[in-house]
PDB file of N, CA and C in Angstrom:
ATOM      1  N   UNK A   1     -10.312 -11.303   5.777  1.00  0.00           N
ATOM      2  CA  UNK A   1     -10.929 -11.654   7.030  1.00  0.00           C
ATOM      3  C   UNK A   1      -9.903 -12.415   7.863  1.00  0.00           C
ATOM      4  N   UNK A   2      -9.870 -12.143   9.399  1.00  0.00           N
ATOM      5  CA  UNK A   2      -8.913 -13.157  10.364  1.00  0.00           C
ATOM      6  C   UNK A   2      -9.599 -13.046  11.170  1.00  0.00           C
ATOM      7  N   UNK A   3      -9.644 -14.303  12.015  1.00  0.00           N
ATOM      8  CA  UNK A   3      -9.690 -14.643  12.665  1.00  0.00           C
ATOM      9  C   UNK A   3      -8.673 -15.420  13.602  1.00  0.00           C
ATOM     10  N   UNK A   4      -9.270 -15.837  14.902  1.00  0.00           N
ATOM     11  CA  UNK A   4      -7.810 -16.363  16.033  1.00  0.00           C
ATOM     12  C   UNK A   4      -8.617 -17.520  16.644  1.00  0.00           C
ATOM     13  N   UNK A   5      -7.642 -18.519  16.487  1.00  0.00           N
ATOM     14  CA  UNK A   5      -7.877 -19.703  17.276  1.00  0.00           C
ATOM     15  C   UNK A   5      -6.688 -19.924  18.280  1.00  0.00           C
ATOM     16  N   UNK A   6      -7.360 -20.406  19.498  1.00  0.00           N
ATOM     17  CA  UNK A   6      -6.132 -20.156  20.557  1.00  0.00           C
ATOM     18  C   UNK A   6      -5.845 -18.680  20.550  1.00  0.00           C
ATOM     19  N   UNK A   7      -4.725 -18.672  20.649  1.00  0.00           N
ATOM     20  CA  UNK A   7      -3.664 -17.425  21.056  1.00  0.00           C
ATOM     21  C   UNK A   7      -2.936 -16.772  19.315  1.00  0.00           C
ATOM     22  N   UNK A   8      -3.380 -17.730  18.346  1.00  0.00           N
ATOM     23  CA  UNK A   8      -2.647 -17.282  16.802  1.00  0.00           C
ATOM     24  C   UNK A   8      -4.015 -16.895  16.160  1.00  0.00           C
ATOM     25  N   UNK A   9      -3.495 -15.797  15.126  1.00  0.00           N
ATOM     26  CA  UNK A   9      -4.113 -14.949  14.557  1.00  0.00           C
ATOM     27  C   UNK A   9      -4.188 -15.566  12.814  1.00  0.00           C
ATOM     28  N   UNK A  10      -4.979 -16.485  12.419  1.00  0.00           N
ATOM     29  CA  UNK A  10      -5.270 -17.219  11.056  1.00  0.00           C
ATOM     30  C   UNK A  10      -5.780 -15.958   9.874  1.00  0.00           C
ATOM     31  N   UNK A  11      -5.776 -15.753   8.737  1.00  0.00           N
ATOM     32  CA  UNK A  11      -5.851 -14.784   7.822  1.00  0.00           C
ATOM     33  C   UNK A  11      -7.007 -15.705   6.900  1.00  0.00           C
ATOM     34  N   UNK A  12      -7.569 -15.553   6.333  1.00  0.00           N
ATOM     35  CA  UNK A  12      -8.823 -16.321   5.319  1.00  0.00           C
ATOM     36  C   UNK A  12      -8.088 -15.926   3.946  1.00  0.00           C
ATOM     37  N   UNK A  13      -7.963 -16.718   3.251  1.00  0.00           N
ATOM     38  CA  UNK A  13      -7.684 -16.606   1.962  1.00  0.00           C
ATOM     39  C   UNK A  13      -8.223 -15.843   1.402  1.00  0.00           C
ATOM     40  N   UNK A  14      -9.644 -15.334   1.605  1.00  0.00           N
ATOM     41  CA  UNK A  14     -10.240 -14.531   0.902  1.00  0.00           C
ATOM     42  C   UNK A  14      -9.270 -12.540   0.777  1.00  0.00           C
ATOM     43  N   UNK A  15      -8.189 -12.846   1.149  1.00  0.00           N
ATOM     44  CA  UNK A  15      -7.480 -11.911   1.047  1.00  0.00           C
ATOM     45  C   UNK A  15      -6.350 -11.692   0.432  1.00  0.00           C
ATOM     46  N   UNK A  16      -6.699 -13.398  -0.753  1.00  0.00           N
ATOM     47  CA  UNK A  16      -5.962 -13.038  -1.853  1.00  0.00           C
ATOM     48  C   UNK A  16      -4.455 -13.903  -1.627  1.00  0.00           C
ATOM     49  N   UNK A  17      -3.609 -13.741  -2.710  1.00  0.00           N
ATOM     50  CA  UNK A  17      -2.188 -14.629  -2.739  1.00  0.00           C
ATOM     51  C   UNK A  17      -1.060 -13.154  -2.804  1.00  0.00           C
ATOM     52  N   UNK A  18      -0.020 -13.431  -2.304  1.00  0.00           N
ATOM     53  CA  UNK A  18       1.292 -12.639  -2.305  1.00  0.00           C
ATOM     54  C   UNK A  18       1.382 -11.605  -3.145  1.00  0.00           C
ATOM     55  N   UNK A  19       1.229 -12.209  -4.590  1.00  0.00           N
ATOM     56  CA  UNK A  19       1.291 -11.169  -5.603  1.00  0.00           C
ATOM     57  C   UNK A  19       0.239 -10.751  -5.603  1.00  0.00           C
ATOM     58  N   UNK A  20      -1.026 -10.735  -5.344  1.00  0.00           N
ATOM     59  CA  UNK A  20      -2.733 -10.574  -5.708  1.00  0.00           C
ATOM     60  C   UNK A  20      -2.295  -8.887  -4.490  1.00  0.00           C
ATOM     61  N   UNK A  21      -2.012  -9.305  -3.295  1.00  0.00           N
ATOM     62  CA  UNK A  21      -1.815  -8.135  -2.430  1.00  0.00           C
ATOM     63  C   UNK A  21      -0.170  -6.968  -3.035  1.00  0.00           C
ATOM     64  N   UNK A  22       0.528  -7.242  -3.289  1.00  0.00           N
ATOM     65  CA  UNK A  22       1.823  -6.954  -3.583  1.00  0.00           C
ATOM     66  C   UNK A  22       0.989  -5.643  -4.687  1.00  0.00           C
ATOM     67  N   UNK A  23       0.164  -6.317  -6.058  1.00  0.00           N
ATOM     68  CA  UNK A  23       0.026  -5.600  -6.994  1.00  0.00           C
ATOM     69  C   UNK A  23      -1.202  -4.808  -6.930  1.00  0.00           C
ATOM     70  N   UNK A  24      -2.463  -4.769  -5.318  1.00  0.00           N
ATOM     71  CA  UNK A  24      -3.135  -4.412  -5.168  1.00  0.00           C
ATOM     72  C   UNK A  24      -2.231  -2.558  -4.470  1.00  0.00           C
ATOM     73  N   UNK A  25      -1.463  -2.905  -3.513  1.00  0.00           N
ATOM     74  CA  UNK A  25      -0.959  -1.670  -3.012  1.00  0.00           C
ATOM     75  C   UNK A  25      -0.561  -1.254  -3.653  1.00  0.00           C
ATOM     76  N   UNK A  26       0.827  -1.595  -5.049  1.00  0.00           N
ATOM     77  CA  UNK A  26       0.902  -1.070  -5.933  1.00  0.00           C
ATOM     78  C   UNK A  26      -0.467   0.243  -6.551  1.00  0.00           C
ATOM     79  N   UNK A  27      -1.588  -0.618  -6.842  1.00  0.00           N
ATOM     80  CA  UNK A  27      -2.414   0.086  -7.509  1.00  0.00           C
ATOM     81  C   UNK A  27      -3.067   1.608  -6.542  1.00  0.00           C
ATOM     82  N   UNK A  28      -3.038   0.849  -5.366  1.00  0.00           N
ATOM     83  CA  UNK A  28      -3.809   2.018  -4.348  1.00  0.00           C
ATOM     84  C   UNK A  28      -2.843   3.603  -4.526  1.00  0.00           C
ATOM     85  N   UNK A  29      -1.436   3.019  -4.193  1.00  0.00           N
ATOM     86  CA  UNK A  29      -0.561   3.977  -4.289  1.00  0.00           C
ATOM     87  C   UNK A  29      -0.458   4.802  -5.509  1.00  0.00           C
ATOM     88  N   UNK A  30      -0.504   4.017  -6.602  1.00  0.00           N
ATOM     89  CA  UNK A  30      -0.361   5.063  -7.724  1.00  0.00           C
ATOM     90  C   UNK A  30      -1.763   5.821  -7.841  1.00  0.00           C
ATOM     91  N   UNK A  31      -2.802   5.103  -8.106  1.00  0.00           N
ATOM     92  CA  UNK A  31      -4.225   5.695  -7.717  1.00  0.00           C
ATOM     93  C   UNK A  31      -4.486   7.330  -6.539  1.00  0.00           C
ATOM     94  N   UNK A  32      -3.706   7.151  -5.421  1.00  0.00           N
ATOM     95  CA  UNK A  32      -3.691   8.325  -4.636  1.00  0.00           C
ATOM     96  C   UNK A  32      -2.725   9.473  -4.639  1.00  0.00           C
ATOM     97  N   UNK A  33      -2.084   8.710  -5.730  1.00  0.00           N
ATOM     98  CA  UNK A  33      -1.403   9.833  -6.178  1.00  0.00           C
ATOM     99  C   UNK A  33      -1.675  10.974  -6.844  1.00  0.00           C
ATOM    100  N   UNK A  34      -2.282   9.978  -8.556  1.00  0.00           N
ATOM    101  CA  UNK A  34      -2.472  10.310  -9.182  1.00  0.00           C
ATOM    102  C   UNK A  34      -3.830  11.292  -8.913  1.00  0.00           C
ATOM    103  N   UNK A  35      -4.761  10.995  -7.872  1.00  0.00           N
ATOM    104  CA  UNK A  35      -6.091  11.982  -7.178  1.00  0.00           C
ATOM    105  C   UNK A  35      -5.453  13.179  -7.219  1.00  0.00           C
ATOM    106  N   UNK A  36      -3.917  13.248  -6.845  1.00  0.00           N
ATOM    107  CA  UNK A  36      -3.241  14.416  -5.824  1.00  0.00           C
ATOM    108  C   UNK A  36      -2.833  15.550  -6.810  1.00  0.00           C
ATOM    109  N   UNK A  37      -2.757  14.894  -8.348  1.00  0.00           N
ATOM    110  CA  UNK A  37      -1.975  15.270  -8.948  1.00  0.00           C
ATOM    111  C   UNK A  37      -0.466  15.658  -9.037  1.00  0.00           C
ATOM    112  N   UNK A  38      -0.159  14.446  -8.216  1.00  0.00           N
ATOM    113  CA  UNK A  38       1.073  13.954  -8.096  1.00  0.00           C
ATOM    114  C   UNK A  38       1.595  13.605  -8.838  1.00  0.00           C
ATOM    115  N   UNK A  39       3.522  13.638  -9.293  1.00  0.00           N
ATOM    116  CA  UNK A  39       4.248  12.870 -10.518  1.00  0.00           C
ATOM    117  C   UNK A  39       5.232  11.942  -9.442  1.00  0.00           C
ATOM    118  N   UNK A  40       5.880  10.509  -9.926  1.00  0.00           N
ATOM    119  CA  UNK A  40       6.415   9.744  -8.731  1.00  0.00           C
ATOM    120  C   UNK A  40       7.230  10.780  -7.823  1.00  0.00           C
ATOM    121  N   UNK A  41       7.985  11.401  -8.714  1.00  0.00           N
ATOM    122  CA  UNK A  41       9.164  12.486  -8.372  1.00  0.00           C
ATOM    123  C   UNK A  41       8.716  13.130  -7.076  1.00  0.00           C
ATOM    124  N   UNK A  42       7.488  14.150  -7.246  1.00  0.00           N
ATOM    125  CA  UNK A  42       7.073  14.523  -6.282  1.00  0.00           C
ATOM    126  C   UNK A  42       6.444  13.740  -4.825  1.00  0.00           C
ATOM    127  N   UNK A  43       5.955  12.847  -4.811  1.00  0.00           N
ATOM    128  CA  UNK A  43       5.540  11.854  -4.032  1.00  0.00           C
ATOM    129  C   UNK A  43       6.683  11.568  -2.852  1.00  0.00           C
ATOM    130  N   UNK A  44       8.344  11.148  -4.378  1.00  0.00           N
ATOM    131  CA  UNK A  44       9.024  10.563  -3.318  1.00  0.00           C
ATOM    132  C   UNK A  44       9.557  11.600  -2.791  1.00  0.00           C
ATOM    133  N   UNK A  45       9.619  12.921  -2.783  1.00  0.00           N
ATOM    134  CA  UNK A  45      10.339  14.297  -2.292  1.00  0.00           C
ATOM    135  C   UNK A  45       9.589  14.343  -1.323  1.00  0.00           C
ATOM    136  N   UNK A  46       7.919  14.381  -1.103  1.00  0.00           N
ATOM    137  CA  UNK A  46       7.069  14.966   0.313  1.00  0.00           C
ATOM    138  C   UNK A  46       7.324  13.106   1.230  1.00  0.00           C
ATOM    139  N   UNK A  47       7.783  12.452   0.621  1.00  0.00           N
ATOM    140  CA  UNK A  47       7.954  11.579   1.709  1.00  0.00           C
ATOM    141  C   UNK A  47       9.389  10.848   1.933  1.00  0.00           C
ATOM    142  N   UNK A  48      10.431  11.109   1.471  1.00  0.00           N
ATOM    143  CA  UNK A  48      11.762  11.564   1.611  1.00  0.00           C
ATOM    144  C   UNK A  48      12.293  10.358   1.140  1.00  0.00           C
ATOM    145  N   UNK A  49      11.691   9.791  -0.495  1.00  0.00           N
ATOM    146  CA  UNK A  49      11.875   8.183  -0.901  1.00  0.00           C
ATOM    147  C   UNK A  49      12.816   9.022  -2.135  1.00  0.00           C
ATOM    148  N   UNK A  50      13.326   7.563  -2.599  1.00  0.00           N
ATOM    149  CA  UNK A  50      13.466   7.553  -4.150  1.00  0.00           C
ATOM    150  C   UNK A  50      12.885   7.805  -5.036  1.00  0.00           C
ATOM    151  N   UNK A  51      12.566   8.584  -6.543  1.00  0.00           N
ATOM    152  CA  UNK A  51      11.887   8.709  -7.016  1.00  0.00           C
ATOM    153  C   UNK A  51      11.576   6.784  -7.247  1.00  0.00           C
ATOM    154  N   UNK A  52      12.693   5.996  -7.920  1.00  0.00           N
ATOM    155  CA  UNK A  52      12.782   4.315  -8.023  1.00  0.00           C
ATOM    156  C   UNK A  52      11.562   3.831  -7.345  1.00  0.00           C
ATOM    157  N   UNK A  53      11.583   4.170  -5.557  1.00  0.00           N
ATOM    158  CA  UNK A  53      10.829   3.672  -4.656  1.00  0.00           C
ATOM    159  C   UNK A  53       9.691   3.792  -5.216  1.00  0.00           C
ATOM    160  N   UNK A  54       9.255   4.618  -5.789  1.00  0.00           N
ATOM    161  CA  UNK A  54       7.384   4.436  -5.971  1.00  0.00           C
ATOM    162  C   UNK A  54       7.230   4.220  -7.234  1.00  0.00           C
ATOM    163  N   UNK A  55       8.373   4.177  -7.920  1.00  0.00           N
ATOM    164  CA  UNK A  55       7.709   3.417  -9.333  1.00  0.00           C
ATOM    165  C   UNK A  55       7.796   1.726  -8.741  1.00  0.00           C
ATOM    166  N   UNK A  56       8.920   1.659  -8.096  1.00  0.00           N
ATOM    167  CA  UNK A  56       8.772   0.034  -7.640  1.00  0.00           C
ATOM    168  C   UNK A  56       7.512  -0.767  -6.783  1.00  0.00           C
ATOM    169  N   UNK A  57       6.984   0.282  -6.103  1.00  0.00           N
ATOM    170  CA  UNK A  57       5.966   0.528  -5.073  1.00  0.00           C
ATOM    171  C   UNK A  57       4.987   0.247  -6.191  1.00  0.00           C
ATOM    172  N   UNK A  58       4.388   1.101  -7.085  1.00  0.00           N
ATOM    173  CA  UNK A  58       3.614   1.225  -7.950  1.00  0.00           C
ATOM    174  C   UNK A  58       3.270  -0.114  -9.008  1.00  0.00           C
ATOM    175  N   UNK A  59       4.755  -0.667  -9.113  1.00  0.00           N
ATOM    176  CA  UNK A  59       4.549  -2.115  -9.470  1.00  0.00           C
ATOM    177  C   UNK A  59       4.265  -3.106  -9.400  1.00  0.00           C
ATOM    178  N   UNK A  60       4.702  -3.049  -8.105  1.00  0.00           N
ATOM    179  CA  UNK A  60       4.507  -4.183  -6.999  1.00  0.00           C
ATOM    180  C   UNK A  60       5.578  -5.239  -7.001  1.00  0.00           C
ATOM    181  N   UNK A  61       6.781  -4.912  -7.517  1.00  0.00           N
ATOM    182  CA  UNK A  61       8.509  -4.645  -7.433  1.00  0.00           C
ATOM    183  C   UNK A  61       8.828  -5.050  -6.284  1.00  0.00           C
ATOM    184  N   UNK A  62       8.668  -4.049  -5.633  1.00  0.00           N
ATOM    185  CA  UNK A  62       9.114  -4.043  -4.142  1.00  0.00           C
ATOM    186  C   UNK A  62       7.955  -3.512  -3.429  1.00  0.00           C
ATOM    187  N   UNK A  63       8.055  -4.044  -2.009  1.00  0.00           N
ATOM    188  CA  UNK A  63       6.846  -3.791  -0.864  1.00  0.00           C
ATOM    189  C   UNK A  63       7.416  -3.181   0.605  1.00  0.00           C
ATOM    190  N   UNK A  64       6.934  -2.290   0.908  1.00  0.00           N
ATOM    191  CA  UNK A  64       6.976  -1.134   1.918  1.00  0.00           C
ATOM    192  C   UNK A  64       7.130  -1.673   3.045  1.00  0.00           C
ATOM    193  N   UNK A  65       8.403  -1.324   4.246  1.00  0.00           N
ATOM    194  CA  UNK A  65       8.078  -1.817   5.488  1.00  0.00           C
ATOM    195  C   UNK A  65       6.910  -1.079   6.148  1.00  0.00           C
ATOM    196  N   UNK A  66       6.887  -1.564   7.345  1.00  0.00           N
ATOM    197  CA  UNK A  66       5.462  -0.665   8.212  1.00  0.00           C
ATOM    198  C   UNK A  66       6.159   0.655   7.869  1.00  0.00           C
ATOM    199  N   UNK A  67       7.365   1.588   8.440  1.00  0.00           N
ATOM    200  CA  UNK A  67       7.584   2.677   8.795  1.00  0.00           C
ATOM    201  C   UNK A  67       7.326   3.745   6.995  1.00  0.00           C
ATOM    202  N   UNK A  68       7.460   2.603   6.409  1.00  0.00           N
ATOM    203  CA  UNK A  68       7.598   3.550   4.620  1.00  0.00           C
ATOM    204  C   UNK A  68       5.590   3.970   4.506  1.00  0.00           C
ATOM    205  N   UNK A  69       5.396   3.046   4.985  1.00  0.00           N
ATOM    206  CA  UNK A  69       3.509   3.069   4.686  1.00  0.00           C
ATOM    207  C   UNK A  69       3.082   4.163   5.564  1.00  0.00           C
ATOM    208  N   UNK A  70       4.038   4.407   6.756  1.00  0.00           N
ATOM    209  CA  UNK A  70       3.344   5.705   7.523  1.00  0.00           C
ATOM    210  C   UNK A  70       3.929   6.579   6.768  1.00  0.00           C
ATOM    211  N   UNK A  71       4.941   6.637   6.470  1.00  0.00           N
ATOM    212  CA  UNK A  71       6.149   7.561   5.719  1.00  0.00           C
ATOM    213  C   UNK A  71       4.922   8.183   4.103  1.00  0.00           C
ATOM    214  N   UNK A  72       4.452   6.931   3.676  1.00  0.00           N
ATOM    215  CA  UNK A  72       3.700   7.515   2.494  1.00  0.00           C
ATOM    216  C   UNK A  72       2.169   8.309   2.783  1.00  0.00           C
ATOM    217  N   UNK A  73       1.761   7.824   3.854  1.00  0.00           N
ATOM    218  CA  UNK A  73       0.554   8.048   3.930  1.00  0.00           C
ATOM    219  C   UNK A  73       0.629   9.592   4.743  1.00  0.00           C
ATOM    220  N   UNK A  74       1.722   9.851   5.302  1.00  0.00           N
ATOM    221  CA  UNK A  74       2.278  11.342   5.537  1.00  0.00           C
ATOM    222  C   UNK A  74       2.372  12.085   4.176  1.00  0.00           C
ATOM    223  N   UNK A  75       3.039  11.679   3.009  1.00  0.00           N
ATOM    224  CA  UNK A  75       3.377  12.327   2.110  1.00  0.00           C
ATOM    225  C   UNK A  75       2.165  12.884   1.242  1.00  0.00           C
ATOM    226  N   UNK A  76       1.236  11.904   1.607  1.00  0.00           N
ATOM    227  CA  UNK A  76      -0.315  11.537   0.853  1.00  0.00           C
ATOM    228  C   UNK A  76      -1.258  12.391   1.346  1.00  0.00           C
ATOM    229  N   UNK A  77      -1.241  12.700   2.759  1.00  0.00           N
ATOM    230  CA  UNK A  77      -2.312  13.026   3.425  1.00  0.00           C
ATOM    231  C   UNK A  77      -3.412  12.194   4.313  1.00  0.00           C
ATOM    232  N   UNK A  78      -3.023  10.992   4.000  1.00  0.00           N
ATOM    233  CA  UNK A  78      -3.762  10.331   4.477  1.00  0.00           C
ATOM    234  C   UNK A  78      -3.106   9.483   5.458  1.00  0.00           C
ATOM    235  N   UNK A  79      -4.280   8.363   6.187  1.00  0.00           N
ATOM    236  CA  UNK A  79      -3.631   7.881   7.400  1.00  0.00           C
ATOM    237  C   UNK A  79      -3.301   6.339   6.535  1.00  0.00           C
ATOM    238  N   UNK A  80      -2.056   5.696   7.477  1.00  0.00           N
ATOM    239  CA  UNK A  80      -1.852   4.217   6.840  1.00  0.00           C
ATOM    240  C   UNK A  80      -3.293   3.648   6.760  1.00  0.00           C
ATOM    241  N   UNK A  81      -3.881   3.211   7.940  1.00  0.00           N
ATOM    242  CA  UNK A  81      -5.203   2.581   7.954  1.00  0.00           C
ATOM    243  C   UNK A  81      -5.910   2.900   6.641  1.00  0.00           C
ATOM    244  N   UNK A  82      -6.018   3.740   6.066  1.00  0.00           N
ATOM    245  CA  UNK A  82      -6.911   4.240   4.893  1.00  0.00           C
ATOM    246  C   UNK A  82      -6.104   3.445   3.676  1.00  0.00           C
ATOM    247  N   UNK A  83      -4.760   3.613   3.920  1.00  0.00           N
ATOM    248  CA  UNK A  83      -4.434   3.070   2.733  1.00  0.00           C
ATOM    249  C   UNK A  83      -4.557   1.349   2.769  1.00  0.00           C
ATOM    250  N   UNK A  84      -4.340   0.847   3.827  1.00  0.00           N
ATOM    251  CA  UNK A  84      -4.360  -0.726   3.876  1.00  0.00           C
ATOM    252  C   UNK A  84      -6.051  -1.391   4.063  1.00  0.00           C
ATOM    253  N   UNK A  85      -6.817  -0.165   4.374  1.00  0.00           N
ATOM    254  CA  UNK A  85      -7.953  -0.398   3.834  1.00  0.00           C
ATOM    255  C   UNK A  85      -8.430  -0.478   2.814  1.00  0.00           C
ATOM    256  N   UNK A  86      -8.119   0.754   1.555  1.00  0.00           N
ATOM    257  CA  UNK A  86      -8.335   0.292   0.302  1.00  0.00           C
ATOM    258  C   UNK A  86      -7.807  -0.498  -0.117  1.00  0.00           C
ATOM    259  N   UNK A  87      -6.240  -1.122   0.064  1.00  0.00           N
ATOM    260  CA  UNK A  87      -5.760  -2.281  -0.308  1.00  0.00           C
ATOM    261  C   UNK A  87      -7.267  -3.541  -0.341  1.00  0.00           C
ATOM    262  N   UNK A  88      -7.328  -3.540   1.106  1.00  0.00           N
ATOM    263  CA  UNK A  88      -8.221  -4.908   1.186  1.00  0.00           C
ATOM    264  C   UNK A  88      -9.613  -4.783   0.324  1.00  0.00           C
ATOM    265  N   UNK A  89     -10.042  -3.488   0.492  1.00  0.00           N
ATOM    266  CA  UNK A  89     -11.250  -3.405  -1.054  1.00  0.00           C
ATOM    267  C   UNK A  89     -11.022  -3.834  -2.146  1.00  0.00           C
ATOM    268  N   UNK A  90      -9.599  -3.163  -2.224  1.00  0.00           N
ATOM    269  CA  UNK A  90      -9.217  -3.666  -4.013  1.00  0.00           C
ATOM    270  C   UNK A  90      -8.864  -5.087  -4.259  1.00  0.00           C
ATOM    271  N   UNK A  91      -8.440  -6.260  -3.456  1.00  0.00           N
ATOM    272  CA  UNK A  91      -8.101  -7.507  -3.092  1.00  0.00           C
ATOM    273  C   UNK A  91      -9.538  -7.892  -3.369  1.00  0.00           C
ATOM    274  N   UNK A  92     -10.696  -7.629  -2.517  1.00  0.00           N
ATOM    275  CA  UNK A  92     -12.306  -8.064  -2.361  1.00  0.00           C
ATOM    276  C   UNK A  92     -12.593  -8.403  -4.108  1.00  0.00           C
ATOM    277  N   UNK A  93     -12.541  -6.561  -4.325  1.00  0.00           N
ATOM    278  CA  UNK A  93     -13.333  -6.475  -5.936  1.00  0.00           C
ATOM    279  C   UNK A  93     -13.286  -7.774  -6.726  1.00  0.00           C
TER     280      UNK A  93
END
């Protein structure tokens, strides 16, 4: 949840700590993959990554700039919004 006081945009904790989000996208990503019947290999070929990148992705290793999250959600089929939406479900649960 955010909200804005003044002119700044405040975030509610209820959305979790660094790693709590880091290892939630991790999960979304491997999760929509795995729907696709996807292997990392293939993933990072339809979206022009490292195979590395999405096992690191998948870990929660390393975290995606904006342009990699459109970049995946191209490779995926799906739109970013969908994916940073289930993020925040899986953060909720």
């Amino acid at each position: 949840m955010s909200f804005w006081i003044g002119n700044k945009l405040y975030f509610s904790s209820m959305l979790g700590d660094k790693e709590q989000i880091e290892k939630a996208f991790g999960q979304v990503i491997k999760e929509l993959r795995k729907s696709q019947n996807l292997s990392q290999a293939m993933l990072a070929e339809l979206g022009d990554f490292q195979r590395t990148f999405i096992s690191d992705l998948e870990r929660g290793v390393y975290q995606p700039t904006l342009y990699s999250i459109f970049r995946l959600g191209g490779a995926l089929g799906i739109s970013p919004h969908e994916i940073l939406k289930r993020v925040e479900e899986k953060i909720r649960d």
